[in-house]
N, C-alpha and C. Protein backbone atom coordinates (compact mmCIF):
# COMPACT_ATOMS: atom_id res chain seq x y z
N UNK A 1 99.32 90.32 119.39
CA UNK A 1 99.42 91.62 118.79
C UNK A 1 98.20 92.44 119.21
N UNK A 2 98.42 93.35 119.72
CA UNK A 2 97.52 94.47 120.19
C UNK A 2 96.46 94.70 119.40
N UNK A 3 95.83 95.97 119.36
CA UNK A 3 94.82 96.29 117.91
C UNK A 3 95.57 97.80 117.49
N UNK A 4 95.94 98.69 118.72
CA UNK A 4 96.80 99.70 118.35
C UNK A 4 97.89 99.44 117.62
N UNK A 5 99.00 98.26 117.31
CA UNK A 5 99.60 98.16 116.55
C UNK A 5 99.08 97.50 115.34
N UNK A 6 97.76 97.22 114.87
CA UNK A 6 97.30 96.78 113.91
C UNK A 6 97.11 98.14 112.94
N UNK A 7 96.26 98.99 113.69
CA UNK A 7 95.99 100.20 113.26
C UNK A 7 97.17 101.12 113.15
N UNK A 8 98.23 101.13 113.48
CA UNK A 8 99.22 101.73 112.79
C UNK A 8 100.03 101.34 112.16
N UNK A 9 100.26 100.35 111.84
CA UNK A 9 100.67 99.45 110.28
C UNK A 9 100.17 100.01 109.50
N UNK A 10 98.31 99.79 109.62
CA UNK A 10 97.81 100.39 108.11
C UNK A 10 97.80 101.50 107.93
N UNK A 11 98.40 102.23 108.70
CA UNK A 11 98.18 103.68 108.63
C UNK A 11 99.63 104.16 107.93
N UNK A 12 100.64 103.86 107.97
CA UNK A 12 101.66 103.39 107.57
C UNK A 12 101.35 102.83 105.81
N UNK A 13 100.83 101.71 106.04
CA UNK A 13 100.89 101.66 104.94
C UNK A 13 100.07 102.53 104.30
N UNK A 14 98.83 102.63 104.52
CA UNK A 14 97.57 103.54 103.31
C UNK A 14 98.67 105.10 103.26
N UNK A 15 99.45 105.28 103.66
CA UNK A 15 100.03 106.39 103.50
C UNK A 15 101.91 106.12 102.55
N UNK A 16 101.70 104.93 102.42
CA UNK A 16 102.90 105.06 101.61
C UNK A 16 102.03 104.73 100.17
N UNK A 17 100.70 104.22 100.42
CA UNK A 17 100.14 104.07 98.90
C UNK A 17 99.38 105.36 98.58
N UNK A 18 98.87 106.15 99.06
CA UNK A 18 98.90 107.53 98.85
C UNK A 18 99.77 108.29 98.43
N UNK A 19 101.03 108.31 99.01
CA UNK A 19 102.15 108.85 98.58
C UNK A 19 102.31 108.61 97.16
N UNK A 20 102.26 107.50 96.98
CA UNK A 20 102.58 106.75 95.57
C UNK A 20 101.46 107.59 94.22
N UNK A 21 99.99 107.41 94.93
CA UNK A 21 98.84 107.89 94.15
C UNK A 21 99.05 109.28 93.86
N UNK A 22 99.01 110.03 95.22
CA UNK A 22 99.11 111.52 95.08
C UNK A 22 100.79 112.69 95.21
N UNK A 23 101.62 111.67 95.62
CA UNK A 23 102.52 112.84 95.11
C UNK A 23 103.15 112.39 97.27
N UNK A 24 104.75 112.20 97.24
CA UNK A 24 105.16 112.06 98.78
C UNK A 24 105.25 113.60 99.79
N UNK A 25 104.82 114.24 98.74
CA UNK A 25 104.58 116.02 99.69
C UNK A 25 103.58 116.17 100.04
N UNK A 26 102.15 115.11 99.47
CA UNK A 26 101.05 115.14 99.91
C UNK A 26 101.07 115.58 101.31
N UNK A 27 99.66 116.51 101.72
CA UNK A 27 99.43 116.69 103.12
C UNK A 27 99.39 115.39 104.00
N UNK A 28 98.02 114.75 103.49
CA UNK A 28 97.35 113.67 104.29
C UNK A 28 98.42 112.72 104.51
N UNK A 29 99.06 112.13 103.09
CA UNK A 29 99.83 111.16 103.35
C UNK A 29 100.89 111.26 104.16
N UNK A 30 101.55 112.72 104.38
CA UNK A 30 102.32 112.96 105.49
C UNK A 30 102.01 112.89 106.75
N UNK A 31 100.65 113.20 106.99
CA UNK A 31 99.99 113.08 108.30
C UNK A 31 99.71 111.99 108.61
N UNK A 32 99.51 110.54 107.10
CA UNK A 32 99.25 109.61 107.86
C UNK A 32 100.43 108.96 108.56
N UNK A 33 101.64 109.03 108.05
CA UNK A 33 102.80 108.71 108.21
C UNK A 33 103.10 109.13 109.55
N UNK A 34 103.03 110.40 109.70
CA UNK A 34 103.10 110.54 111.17
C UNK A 34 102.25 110.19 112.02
N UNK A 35 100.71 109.86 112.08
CA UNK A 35 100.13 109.27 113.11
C UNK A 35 100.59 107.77 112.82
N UNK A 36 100.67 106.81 111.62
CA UNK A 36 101.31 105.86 112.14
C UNK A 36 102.79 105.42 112.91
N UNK A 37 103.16 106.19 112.73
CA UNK A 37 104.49 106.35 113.54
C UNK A 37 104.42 106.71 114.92
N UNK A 38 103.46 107.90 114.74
CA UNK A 38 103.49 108.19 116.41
C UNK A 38 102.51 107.76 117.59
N UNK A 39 101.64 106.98 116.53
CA UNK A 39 100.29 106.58 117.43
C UNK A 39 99.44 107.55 118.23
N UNK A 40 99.95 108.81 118.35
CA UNK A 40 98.95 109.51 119.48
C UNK A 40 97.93 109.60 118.92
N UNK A 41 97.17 110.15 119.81
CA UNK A 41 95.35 110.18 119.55
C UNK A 41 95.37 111.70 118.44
N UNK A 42 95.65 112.97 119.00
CA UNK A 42 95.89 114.20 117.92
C UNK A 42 96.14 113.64 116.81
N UNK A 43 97.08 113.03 116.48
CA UNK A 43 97.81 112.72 115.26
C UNK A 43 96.57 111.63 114.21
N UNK A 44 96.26 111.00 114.71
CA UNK A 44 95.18 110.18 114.42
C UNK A 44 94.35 110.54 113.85
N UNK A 45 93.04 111.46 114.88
CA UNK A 45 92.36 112.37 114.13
C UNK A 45 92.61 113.42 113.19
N UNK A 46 93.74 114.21 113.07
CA UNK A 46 94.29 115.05 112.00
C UNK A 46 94.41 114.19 110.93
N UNK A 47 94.79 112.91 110.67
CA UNK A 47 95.12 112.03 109.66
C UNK A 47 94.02 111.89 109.39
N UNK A 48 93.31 111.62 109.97
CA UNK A 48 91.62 110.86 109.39
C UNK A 48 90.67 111.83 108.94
N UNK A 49 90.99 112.89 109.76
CA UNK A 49 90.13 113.96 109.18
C UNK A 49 90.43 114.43 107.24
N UNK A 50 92.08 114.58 107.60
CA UNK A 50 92.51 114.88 105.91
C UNK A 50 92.10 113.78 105.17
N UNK A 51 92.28 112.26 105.53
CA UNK A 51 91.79 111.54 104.33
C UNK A 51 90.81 111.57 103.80
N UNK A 52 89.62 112.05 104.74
CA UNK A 52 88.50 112.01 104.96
C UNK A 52 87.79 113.14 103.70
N UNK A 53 88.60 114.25 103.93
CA UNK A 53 88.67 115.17 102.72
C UNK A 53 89.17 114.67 100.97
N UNK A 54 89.98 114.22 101.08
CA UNK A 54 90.60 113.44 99.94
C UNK A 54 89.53 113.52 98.59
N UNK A 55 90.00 113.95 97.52
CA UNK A 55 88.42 113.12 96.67
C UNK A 55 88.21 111.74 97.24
N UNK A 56 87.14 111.37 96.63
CA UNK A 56 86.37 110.26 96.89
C UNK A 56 87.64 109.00 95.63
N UNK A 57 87.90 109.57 94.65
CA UNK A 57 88.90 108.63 93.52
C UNK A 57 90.04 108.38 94.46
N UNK A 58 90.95 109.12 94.91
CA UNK A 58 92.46 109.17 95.41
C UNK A 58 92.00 108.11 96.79
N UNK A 59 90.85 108.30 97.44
CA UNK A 59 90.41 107.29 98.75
C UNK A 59 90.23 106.21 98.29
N UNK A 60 89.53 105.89 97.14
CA UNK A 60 89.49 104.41 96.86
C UNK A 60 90.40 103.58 96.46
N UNK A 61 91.18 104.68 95.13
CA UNK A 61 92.63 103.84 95.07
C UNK A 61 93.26 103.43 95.88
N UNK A 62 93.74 104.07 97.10
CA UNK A 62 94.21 104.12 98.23
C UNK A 62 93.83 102.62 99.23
N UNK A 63 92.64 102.70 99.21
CA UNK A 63 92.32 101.98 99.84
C UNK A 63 92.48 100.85 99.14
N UNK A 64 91.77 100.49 97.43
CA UNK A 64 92.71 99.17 96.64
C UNK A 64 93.84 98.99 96.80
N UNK A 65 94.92 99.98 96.84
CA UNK A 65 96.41 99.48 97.00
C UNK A 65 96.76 98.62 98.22
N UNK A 66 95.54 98.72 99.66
CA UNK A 66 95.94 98.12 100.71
C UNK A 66 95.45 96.78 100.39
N UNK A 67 94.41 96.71 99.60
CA UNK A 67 93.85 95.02 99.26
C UNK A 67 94.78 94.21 98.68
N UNK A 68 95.38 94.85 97.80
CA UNK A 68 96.47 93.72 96.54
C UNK A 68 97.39 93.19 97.51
């Protein structure tokens, strides 16, 4: 298994547990959805940049939901 398909699994996922946290119309979580889906490099950074914005609460949950 590659590492590019590692990294878009979780991207995939941290964006269906976002969805869950913040609402499935969310921006970010839509964006993450689409860079995990589409893998390009644009898509990537647009995703990372919005999470990146996120409060600091909605990022951590987020990020617990990928631990459990």
């Amino acid at each position: 298994m590659d590492e590019t398909a590692i990294d878009r699994a979780a991207m995939v996922r941290l964006a269906k547990a976002l969805a869950f946290i913040c609402g499935p119309d969310n921006t970010t979580a839509i964006a993450l959805k689409a860079a995990g889906e589409s893998g390009s490099e644009r898509d990537i950074k647009k995703a990372r940049a919005l999470f990146l914005k996120l409060k600091p609460g909605d990022r951590k949950a987020a990020m617990t939901m990928l631990n459990d």
